[in-house]
N, C-alpha and C. Protein backbone atom coordinates (compact mmCIF):
# COMPACT_ATOMS: atom_id res chain seq x y z
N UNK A 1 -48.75 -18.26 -58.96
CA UNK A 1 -48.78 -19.63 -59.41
C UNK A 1 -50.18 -19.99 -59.91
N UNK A 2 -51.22 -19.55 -59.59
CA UNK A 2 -52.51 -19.72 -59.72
C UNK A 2 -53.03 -19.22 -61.77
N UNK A 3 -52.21 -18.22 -61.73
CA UNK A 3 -52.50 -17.57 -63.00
C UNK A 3 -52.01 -18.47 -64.04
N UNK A 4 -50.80 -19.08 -63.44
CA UNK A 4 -50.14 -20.14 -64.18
C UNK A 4 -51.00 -21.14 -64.48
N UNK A 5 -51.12 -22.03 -64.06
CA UNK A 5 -51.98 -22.97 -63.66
C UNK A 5 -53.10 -22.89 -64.46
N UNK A 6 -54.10 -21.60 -64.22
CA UNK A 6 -55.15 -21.29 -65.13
C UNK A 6 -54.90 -21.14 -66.62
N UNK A 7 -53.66 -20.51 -66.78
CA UNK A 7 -53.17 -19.99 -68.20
C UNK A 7 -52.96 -22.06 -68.68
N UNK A 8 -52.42 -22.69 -68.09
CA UNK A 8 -51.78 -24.12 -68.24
C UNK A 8 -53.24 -24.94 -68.84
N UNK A 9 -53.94 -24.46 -68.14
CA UNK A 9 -55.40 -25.37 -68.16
C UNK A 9 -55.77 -24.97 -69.06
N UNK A 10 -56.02 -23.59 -69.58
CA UNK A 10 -56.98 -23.12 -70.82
C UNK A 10 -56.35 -23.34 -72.01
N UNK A 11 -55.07 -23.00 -71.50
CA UNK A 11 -54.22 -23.80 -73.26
C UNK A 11 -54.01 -25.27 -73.58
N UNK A 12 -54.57 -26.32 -72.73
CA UNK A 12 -54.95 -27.47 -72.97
C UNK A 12 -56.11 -27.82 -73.30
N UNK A 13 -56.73 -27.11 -72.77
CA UNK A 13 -58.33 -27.18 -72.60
C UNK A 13 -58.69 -26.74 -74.26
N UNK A 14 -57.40 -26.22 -75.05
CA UNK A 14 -58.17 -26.07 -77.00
C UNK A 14 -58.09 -27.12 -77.29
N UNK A 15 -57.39 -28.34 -76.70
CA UNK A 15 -57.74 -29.76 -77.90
C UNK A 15 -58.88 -30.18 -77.54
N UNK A 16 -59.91 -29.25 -77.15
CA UNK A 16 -61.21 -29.80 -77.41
C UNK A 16 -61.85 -29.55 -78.35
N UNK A 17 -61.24 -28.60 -78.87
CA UNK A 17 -61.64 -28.13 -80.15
C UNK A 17 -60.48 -28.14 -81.51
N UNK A 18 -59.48 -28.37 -81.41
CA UNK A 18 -58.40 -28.97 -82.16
C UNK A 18 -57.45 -29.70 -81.55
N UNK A 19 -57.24 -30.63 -82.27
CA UNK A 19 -57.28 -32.23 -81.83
C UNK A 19 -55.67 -32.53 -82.09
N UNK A 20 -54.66 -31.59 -83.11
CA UNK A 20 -53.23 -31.53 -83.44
C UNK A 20 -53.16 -30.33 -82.39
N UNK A 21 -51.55 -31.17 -82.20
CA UNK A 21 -50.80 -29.97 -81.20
C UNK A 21 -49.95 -29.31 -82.54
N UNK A 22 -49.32 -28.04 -81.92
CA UNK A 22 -49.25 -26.74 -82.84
C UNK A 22 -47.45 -27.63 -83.75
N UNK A 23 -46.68 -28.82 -82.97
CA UNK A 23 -46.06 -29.37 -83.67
C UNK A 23 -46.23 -29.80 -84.86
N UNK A 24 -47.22 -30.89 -84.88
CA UNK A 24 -48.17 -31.89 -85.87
C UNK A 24 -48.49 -30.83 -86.75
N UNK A 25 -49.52 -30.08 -86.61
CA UNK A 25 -50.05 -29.35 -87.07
C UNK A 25 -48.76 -28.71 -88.56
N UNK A 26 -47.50 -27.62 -87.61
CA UNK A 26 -46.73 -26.95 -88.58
C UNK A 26 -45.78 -28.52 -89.48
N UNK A 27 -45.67 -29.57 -88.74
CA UNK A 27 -44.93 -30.80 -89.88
C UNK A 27 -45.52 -32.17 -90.37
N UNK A 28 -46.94 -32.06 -90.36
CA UNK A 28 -47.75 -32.93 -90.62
C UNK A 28 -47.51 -33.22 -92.50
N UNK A 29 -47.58 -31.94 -93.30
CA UNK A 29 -47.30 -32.14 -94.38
C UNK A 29 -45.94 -31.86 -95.49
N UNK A 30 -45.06 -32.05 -94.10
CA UNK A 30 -43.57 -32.33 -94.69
C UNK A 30 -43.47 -33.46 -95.40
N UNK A 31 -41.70 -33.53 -95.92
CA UNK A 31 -41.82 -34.41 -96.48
C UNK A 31 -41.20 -35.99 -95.35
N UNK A 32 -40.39 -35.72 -94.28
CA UNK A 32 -40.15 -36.08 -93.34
C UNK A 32 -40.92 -35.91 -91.81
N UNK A 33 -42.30 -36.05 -91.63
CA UNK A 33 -43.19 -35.38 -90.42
C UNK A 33 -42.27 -35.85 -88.81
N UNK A 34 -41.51 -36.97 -88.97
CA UNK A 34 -41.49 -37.90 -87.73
C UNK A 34 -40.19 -36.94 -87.08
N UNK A 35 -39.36 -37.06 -88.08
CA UNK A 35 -38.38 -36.43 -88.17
C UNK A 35 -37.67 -34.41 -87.53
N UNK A 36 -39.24 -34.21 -88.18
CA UNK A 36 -39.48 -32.79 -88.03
C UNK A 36 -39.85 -32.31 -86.38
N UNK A 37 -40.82 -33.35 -86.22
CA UNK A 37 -41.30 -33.75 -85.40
C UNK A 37 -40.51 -33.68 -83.61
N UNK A 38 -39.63 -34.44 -84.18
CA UNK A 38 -38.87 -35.14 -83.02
C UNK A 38 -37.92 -33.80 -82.22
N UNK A 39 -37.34 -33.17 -84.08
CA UNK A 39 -36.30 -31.99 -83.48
C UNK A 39 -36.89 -30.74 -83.11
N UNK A 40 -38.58 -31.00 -83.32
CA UNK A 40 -39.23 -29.38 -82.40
C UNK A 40 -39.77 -29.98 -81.18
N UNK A 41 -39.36 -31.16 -80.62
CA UNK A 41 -40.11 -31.79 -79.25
C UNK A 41 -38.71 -31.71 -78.92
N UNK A 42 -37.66 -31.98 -80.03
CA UNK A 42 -36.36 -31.84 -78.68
C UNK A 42 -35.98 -30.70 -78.56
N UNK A 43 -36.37 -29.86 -79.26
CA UNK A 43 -36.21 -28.24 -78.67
C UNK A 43 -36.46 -27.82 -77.74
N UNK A 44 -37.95 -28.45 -77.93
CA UNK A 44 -39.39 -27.76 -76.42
C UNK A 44 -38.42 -28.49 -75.27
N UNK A 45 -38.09 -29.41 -74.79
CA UNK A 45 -37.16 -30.35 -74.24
C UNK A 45 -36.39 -29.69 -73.55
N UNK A 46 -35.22 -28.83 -74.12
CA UNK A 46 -34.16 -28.50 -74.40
C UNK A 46 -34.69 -27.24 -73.36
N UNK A 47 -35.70 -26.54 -73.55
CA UNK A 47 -35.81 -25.26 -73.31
C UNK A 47 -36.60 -25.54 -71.69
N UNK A 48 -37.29 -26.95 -71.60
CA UNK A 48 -37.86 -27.10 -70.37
C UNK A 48 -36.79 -27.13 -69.36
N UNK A 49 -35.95 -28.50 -69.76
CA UNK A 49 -34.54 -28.55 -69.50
C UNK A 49 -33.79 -27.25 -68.95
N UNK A 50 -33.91 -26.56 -69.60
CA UNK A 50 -32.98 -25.24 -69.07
C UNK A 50 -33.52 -24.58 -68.44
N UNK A 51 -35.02 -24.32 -68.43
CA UNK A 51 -36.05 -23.76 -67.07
C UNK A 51 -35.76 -24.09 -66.24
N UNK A 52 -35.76 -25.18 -66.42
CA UNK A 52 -35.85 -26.37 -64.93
C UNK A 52 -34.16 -25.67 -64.34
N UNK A 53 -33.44 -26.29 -64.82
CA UNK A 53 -32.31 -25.72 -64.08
C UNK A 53 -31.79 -24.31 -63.94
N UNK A 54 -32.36 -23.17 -64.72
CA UNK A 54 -32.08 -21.97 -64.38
C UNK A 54 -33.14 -21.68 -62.52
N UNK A 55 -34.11 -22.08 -62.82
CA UNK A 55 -34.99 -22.14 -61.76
C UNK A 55 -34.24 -22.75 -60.36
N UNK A 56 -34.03 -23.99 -60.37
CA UNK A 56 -33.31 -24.79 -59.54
C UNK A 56 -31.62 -24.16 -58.84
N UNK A 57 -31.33 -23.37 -59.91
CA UNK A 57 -29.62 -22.78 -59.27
C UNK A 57 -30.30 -21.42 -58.56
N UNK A 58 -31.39 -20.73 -59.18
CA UNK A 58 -31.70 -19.75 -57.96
C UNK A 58 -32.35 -20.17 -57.14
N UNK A 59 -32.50 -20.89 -56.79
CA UNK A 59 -32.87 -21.26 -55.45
C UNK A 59 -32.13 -22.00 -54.35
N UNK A 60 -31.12 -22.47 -54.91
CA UNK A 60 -29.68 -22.54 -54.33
C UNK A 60 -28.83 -21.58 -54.29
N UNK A 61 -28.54 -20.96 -55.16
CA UNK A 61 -27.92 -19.64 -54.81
C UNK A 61 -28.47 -18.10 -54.68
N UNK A 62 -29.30 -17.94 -53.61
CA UNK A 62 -30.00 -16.76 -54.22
C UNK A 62 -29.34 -15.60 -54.11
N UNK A 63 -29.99 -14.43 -54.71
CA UNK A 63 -29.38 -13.38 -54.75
C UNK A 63 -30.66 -12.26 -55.00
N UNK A 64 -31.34 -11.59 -54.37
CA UNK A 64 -32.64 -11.09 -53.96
C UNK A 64 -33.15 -10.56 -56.11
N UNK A 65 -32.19 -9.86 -56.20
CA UNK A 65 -32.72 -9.50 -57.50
C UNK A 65 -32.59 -10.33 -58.37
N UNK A 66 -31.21 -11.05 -58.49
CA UNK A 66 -31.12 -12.10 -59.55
C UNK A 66 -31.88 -13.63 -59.54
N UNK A 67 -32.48 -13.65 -58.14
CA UNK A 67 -33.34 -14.75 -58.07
C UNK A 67 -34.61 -14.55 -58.87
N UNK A 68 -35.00 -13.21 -58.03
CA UNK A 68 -36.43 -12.82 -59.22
C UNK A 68 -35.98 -13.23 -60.27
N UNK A 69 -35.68 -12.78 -61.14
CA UNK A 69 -35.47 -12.22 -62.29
C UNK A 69 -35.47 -13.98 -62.99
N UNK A 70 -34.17 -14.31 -62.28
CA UNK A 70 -34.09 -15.97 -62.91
C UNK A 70 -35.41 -16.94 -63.12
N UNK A 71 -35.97 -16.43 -61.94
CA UNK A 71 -37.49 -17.43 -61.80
C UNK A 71 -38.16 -17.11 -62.76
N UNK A 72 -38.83 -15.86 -63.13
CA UNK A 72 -39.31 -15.26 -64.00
C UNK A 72 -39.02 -15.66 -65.36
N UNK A 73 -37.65 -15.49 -65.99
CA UNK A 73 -37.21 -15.70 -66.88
C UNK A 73 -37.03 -17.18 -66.80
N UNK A 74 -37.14 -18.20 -66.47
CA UNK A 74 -37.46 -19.55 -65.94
C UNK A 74 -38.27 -20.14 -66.47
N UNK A 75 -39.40 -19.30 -65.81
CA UNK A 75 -40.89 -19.30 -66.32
C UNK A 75 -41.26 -19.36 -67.51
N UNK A 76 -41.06 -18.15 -68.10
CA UNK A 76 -41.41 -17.63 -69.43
C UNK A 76 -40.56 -18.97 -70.25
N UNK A 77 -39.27 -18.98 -70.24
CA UNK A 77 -38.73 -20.52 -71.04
C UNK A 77 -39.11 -21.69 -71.19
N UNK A 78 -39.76 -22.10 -69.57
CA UNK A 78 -40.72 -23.16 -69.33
C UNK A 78 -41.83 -23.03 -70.42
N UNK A 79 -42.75 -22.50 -70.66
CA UNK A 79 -43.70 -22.00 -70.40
C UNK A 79 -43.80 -22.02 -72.21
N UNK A 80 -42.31 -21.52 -72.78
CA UNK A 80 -42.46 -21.50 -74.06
C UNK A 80 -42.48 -23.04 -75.06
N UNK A 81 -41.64 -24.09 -73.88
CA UNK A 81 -41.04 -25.24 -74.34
C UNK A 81 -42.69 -26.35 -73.87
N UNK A 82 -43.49 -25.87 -73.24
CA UNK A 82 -44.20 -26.45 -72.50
C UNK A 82 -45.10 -26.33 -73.93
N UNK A 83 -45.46 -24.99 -74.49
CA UNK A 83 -46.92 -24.59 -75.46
C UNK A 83 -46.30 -25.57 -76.94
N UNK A 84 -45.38 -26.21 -76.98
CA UNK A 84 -45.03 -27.00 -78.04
C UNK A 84 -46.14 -27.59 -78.57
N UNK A 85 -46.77 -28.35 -76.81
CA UNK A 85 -47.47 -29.87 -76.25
C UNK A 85 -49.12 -29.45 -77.09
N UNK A 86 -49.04 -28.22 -77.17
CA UNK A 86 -50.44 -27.09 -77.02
C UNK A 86 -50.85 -26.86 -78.51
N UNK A 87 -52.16 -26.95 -78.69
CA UNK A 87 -53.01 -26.88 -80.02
C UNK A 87 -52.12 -24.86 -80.70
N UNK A 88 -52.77 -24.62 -81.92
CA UNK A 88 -51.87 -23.57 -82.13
C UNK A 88 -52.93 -22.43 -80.85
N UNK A 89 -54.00 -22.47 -80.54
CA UNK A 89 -54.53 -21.93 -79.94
C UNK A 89 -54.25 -22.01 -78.47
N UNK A 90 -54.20 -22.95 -78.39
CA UNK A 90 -53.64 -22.96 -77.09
C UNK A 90 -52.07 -22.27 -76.66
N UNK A 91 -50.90 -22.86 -77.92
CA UNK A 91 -49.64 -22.03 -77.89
C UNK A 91 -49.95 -20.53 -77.46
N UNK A 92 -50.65 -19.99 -78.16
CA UNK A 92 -51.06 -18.58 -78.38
C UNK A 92 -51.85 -18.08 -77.41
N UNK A 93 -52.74 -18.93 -76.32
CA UNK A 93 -52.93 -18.76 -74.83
C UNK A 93 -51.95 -18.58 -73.79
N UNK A 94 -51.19 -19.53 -74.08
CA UNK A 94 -49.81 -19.79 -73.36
C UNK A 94 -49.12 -18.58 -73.16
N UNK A 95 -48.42 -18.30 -74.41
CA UNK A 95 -47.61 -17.74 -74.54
C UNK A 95 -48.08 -15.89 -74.61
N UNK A 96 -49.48 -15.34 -74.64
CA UNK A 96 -49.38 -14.36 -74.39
C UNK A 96 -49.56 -14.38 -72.78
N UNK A 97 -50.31 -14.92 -72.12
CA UNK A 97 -50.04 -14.76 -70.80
C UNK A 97 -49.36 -14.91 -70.38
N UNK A 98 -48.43 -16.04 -70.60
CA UNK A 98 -46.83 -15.73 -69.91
C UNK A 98 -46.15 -14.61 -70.20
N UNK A 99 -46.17 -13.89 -71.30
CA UNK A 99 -45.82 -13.01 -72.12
C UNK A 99 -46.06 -11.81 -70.68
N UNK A 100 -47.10 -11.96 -70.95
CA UNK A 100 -47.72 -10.82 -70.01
C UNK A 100 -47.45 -10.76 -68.50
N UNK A 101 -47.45 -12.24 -67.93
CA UNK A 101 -47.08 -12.08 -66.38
C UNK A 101 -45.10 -11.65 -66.77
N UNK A 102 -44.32 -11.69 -67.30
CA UNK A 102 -43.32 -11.71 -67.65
C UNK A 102 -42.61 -10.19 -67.62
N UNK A 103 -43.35 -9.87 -68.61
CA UNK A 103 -43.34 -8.39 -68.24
C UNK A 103 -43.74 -7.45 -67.41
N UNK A 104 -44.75 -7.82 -66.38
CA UNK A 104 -45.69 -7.43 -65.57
C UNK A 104 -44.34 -7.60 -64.20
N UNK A 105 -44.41 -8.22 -64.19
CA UNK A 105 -42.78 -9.24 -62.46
C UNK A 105 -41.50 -8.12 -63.07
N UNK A 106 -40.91 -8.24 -64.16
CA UNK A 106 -40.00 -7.38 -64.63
C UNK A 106 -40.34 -5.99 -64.27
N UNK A 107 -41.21 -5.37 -65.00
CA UNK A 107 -41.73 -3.97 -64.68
C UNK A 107 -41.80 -3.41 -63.39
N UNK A 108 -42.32 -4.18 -62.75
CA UNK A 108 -42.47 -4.40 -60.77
C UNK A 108 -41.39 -4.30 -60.17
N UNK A 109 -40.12 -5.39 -60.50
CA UNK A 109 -39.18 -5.96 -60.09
C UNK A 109 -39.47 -6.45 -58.47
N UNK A 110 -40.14 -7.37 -58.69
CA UNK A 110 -41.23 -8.37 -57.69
C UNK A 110 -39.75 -9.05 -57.37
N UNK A 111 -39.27 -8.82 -55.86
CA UNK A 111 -38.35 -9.64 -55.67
C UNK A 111 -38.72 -10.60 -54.45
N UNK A 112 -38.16 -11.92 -54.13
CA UNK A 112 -38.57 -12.79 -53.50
C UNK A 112 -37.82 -12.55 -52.09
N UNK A 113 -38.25 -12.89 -50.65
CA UNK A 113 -37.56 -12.40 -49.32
C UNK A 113 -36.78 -14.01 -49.02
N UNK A 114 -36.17 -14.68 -49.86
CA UNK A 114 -35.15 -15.63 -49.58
C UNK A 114 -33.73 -15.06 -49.21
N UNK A 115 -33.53 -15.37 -48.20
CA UNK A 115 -31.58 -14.49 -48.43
C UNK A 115 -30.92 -15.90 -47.91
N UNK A 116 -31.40 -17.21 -47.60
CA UNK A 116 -30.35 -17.90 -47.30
C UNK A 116 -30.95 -19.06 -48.28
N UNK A 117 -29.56 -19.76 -48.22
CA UNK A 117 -29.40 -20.96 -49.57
C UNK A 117 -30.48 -21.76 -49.30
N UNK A 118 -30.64 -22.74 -50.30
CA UNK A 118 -31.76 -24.13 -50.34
C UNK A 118 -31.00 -24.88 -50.39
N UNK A 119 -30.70 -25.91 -49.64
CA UNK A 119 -30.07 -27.27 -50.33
C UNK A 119 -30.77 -27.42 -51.78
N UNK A 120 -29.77 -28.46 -52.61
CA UNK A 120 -30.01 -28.92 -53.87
C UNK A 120 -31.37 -29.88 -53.95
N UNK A 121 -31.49 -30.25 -53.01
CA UNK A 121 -32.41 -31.51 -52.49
C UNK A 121 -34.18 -31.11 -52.12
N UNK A 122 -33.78 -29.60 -51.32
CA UNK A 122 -35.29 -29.33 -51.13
C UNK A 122 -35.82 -28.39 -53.01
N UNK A 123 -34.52 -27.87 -53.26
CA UNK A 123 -34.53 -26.82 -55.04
C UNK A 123 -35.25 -27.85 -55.82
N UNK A 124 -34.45 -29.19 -55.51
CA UNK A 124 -35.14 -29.88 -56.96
C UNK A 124 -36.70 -30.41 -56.47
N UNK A 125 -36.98 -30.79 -55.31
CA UNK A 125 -38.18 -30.64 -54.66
C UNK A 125 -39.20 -29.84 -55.11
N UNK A 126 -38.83 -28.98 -54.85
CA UNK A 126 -39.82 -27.46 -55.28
C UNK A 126 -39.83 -27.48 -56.71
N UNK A 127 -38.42 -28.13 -57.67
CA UNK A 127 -38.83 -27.87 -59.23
C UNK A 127 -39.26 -29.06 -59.81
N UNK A 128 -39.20 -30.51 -58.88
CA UNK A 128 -39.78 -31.63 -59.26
C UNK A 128 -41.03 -31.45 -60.38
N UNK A 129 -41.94 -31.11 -60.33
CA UNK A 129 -42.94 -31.18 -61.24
C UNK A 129 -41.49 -30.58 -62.95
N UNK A 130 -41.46 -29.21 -62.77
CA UNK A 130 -40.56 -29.09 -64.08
C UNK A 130 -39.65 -30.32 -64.58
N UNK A 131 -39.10 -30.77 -63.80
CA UNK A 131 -37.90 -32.08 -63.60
C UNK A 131 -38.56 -33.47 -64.71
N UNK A 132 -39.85 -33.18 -63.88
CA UNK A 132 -40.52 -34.20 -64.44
C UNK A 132 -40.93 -34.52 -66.06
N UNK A 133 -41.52 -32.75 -66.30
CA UNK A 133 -42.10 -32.64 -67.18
C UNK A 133 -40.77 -32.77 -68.54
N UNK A 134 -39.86 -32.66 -68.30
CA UNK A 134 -38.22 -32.63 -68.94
C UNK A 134 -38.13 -33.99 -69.06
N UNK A 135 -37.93 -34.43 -68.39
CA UNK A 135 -37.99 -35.96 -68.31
C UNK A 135 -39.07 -36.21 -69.32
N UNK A 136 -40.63 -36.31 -68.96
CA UNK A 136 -41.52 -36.75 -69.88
C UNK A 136 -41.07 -35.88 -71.31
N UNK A 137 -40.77 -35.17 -71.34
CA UNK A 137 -40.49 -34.62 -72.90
C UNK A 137 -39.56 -35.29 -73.77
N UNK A 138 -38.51 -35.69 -72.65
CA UNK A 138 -37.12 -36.61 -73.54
C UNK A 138 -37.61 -37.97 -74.26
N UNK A 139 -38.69 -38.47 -73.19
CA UNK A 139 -38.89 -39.71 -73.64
C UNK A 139 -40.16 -39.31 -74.47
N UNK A 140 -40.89 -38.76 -74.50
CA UNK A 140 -41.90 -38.42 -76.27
C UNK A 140 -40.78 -38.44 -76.93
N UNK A 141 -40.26 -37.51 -76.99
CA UNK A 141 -39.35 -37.64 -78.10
C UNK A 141 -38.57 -38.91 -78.54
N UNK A 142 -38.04 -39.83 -77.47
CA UNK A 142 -37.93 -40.91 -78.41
C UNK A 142 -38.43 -41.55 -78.75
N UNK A 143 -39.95 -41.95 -78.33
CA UNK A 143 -40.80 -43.09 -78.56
C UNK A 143 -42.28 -42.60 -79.37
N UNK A 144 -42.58 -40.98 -79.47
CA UNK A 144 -43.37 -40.25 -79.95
C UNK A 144 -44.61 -41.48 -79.54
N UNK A 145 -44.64 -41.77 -78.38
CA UNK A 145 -46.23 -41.99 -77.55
C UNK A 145 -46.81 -41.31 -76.64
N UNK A 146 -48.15 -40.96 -77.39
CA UNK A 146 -48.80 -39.37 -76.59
C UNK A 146 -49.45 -40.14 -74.94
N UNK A 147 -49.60 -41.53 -75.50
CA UNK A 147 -50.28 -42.09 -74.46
C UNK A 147 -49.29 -42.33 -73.25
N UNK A 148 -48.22 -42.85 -73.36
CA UNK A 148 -46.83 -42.83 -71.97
C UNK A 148 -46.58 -41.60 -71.76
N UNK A 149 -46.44 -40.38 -72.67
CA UNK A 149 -46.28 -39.24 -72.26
C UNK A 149 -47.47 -38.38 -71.52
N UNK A 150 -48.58 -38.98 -71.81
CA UNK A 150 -49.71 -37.98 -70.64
C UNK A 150 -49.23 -39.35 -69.34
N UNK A 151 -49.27 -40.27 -69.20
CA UNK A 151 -48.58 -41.22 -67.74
C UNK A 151 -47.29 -40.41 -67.17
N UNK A 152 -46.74 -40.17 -67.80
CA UNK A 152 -45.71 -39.82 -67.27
C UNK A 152 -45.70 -38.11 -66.97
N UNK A 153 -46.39 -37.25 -67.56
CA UNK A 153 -47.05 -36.05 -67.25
C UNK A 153 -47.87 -36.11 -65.80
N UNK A 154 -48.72 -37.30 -66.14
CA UNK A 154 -49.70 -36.91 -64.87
C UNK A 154 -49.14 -37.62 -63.98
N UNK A 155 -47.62 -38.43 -63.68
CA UNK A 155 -47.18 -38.72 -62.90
C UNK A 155 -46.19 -37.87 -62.03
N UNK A 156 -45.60 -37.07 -63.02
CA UNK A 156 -44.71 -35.93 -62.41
C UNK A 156 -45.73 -35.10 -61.64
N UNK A 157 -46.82 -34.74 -62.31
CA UNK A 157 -47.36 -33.74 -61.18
C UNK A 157 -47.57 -34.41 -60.09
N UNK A 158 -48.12 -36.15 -59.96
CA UNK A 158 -48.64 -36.24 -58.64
C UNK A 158 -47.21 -35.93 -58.01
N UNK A 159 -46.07 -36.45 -58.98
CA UNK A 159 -45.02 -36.34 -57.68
C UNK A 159 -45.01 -35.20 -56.95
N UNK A 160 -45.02 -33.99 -57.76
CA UNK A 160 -44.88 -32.76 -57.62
C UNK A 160 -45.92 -32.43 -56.40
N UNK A 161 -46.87 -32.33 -56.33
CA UNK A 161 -48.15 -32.79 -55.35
C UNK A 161 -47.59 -33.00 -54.44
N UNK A 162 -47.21 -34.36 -54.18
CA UNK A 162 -46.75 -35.42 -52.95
C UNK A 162 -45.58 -34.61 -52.06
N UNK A 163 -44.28 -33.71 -53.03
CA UNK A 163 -43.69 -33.21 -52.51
C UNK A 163 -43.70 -32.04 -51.89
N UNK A 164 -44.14 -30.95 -52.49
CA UNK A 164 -44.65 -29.88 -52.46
C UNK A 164 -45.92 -28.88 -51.67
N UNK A 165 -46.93 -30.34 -51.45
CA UNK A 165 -48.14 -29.22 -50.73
C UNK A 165 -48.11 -29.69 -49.47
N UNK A 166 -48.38 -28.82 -48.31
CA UNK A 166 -48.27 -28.97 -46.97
C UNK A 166 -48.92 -29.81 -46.42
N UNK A 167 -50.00 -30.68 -46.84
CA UNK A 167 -50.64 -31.91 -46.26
C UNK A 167 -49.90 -33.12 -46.75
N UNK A 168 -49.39 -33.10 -47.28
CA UNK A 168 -48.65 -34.40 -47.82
C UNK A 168 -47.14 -34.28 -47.60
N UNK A 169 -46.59 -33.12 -46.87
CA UNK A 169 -45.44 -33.48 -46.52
C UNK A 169 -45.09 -33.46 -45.27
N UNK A 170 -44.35 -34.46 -44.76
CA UNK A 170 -43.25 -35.21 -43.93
C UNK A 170 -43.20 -34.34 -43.16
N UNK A 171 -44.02 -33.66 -41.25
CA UNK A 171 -43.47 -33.32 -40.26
C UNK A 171 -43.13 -33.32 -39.46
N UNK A 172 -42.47 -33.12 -39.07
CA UNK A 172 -41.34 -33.85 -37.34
C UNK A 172 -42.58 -33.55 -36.31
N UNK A 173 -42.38 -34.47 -35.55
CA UNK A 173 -43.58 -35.10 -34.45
C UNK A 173 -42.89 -34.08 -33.17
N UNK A 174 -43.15 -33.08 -32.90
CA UNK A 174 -42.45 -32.52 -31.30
C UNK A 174 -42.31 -33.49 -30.50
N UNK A 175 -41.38 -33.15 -29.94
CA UNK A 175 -40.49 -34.26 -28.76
C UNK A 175 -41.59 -33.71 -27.38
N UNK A 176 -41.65 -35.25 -26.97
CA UNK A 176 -42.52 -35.34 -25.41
C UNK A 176 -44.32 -35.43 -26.03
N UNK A 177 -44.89 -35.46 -27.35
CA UNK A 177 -45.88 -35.99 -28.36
C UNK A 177 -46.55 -37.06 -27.65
């Protein structure tokens, strides 16, 4: 998760040096930009969307190899729908390191020691941040505001945060306390 994260940061970290994301950039001088626009953010969307829930059913249903594999391949979809957001340099950060952890987990066949189910409830928990970021993508796309869409970005993660890391979550007090 860490590599992620780093790979996430450095491919944001190019609009410091180009200022269009790799969308803008390829339909800026169409003849329809808004348009163009909208149906490669509802793609990226589309593909977070389906991360999110390929991710979320293995972890409800696992199955030692097909969980790997799903997460992984999860990932890499995420990951592709995510570098939309991303300068072309940054896309091209993105996407070879995912590229690379992708094939690297495959090659391995890095499997996870889950053998019993998740409720739906703790799955979407754990994929809340993705959930989120799906969510914030639907609504760029209808309102194409970069400014509600980083609010609503940096709101999913805190959620994601809040739910997810062991100081901030919810533990039963032992009885006789």
């Amino acid at each position: 998760m860490t590599t992620r994260l780093i790979l996430v940061v450095a491919g944001f970290l190019t609009y410091l040096v180009q200022p269009d994301d790799i969308v803008w950039a390829l339909v800026r001088d169409t003849s329809k930009p808004r348009v163009f626009e909208r149906l490669l953010f509802a793609f990226a969307a589309a593909l977070m969307g389906g991360a999110a829930l390929i991710r979320t059913r293995a972890l409800v249903h696992p199955d030692r190899k097909r969980t790997s594999d799903a997460e992984t391949l999860g990932d890499l979809i995420f990951t592709i729908g995510l570098a939309f957001f991303a300068p072309i340099s940054g896309f091209i950060i993105l996407m070879a390191g995912e590229t690379m952890i992708f094939y690297r987990l495959i090659r391995h066949k890095a499997t996870r020691l889950q053998d019993s189910e998740t409720s739906w409830t703790d799955a979407l928990k754990k994929e809340s941040g993705k959930w989120g970021l799906f969510v914030t993508t639907i609504v760029f796309v209808v309102v194409l505001n970069d400014r509600l869409a980083e609010i609503l970005a940096g709101l999913s993660v805190f959620i994601w945060v809040l739910l997810n890391f062991r100081p901030f979550r919810r533990t039963s007090i032992p009885s006789g306390a």
